[in-house]
N, C-alpha and C. Protein backbone atom coordinates (compact mmCIF):
# COMPACT_ATOMS: atom_id res chain seq x y z
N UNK A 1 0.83 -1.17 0.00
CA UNK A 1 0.00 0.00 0.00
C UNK A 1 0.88 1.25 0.00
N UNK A 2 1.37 0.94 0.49
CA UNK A 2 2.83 2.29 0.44
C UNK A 2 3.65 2.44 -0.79
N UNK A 3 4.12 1.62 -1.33
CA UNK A 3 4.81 1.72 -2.30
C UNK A 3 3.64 2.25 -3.10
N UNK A 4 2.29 2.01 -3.45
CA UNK A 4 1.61 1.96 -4.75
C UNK A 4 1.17 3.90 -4.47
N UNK A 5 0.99 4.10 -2.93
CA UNK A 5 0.48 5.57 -2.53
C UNK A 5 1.46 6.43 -3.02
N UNK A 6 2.94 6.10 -2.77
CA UNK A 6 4.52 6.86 -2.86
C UNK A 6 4.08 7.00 -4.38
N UNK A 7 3.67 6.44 -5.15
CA UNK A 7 3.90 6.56 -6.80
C UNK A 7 2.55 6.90 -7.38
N UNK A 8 1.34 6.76 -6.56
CA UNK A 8 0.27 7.34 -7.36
C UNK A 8 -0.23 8.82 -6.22
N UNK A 9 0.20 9.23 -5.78
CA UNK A 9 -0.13 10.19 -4.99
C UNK A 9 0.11 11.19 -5.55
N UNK A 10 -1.19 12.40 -5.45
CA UNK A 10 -2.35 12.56 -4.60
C UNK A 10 -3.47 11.08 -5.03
N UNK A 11 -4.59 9.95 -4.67
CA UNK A 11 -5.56 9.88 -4.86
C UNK A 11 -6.83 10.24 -5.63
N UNK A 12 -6.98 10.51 -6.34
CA UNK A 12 -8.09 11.17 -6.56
C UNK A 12 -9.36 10.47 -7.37
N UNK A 13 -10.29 10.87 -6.68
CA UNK A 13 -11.54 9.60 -6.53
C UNK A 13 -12.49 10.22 -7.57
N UNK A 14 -11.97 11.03 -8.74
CA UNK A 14 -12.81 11.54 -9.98
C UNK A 14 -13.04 10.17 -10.69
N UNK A 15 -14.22 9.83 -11.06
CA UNK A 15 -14.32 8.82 -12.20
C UNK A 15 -13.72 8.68 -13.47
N UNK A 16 -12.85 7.86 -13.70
CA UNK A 16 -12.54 7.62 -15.44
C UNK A 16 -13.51 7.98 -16.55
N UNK A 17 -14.56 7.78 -16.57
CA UNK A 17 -15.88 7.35 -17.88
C UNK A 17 -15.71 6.29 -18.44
N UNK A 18 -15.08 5.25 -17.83
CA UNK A 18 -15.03 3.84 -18.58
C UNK A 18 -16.38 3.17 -19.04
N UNK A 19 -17.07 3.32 -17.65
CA UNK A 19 -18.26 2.96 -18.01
C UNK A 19 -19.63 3.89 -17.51
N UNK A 20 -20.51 4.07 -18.19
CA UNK A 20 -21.39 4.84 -18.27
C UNK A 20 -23.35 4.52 -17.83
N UNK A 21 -23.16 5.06 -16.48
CA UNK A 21 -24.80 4.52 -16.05
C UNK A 21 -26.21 5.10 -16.94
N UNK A 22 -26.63 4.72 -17.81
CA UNK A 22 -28.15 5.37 -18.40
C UNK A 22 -28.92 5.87 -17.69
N UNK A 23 -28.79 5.57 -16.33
CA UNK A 23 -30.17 5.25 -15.23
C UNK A 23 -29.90 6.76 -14.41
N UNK A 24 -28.41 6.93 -14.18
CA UNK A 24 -28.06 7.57 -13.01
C UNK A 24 -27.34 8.98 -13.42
N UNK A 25 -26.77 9.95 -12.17
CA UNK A 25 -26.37 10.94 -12.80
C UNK A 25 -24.66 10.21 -12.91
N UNK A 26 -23.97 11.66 -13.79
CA UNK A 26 -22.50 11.21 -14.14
C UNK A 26 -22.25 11.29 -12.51
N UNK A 27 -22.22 12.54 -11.36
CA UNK A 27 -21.77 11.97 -10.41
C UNK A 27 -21.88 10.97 -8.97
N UNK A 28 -22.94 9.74 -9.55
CA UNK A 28 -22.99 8.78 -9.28
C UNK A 28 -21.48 7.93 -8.69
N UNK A 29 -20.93 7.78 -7.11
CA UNK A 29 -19.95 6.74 -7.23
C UNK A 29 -20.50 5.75 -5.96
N UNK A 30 -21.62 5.79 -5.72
CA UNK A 30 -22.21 4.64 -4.90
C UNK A 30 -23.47 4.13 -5.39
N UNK A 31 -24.08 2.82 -5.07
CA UNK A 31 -25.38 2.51 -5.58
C UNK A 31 -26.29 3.04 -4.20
N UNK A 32 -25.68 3.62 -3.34
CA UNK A 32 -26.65 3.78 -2.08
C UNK A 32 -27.81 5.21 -2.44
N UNK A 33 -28.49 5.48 -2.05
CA UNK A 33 -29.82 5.97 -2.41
C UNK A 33 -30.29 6.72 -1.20
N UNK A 34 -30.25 8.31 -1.54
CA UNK A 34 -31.22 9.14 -0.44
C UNK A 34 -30.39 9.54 0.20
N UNK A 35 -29.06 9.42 0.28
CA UNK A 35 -28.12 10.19 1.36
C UNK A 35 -27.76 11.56 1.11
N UNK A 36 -27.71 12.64 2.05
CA UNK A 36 -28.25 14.14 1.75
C UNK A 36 -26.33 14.58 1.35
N UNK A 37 -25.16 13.73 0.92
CA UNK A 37 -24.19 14.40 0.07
C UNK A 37 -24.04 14.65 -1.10
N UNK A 38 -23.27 14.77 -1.68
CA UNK A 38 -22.89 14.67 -3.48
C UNK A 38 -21.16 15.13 -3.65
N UNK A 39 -20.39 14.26 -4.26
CA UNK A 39 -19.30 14.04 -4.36
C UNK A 39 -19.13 15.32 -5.13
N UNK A 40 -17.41 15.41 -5.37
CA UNK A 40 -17.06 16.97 -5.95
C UNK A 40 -15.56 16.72 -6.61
């Protein structure tokens, strides 16, 4: 975990667009439902 953090650091939890939900919005990154956040 260290070695892979040392070389990909910062993290960052933006989506690729590999794959694309019809159903949902683009910033969709959980299937959970009704929770009062929204990612950024």
């Amino acid at each position: 975990m260290r070695d892979y953090l040392a070389a990909n650091s910062p993290v960052n939890p933006t989506p690729r667009g590999y794959a694309k939900a019809l159903d949902a919005p683009a910033t969709l990154l959980t299937q959970v439902t009704g929770v009062p956040y929204d990612f950024r």
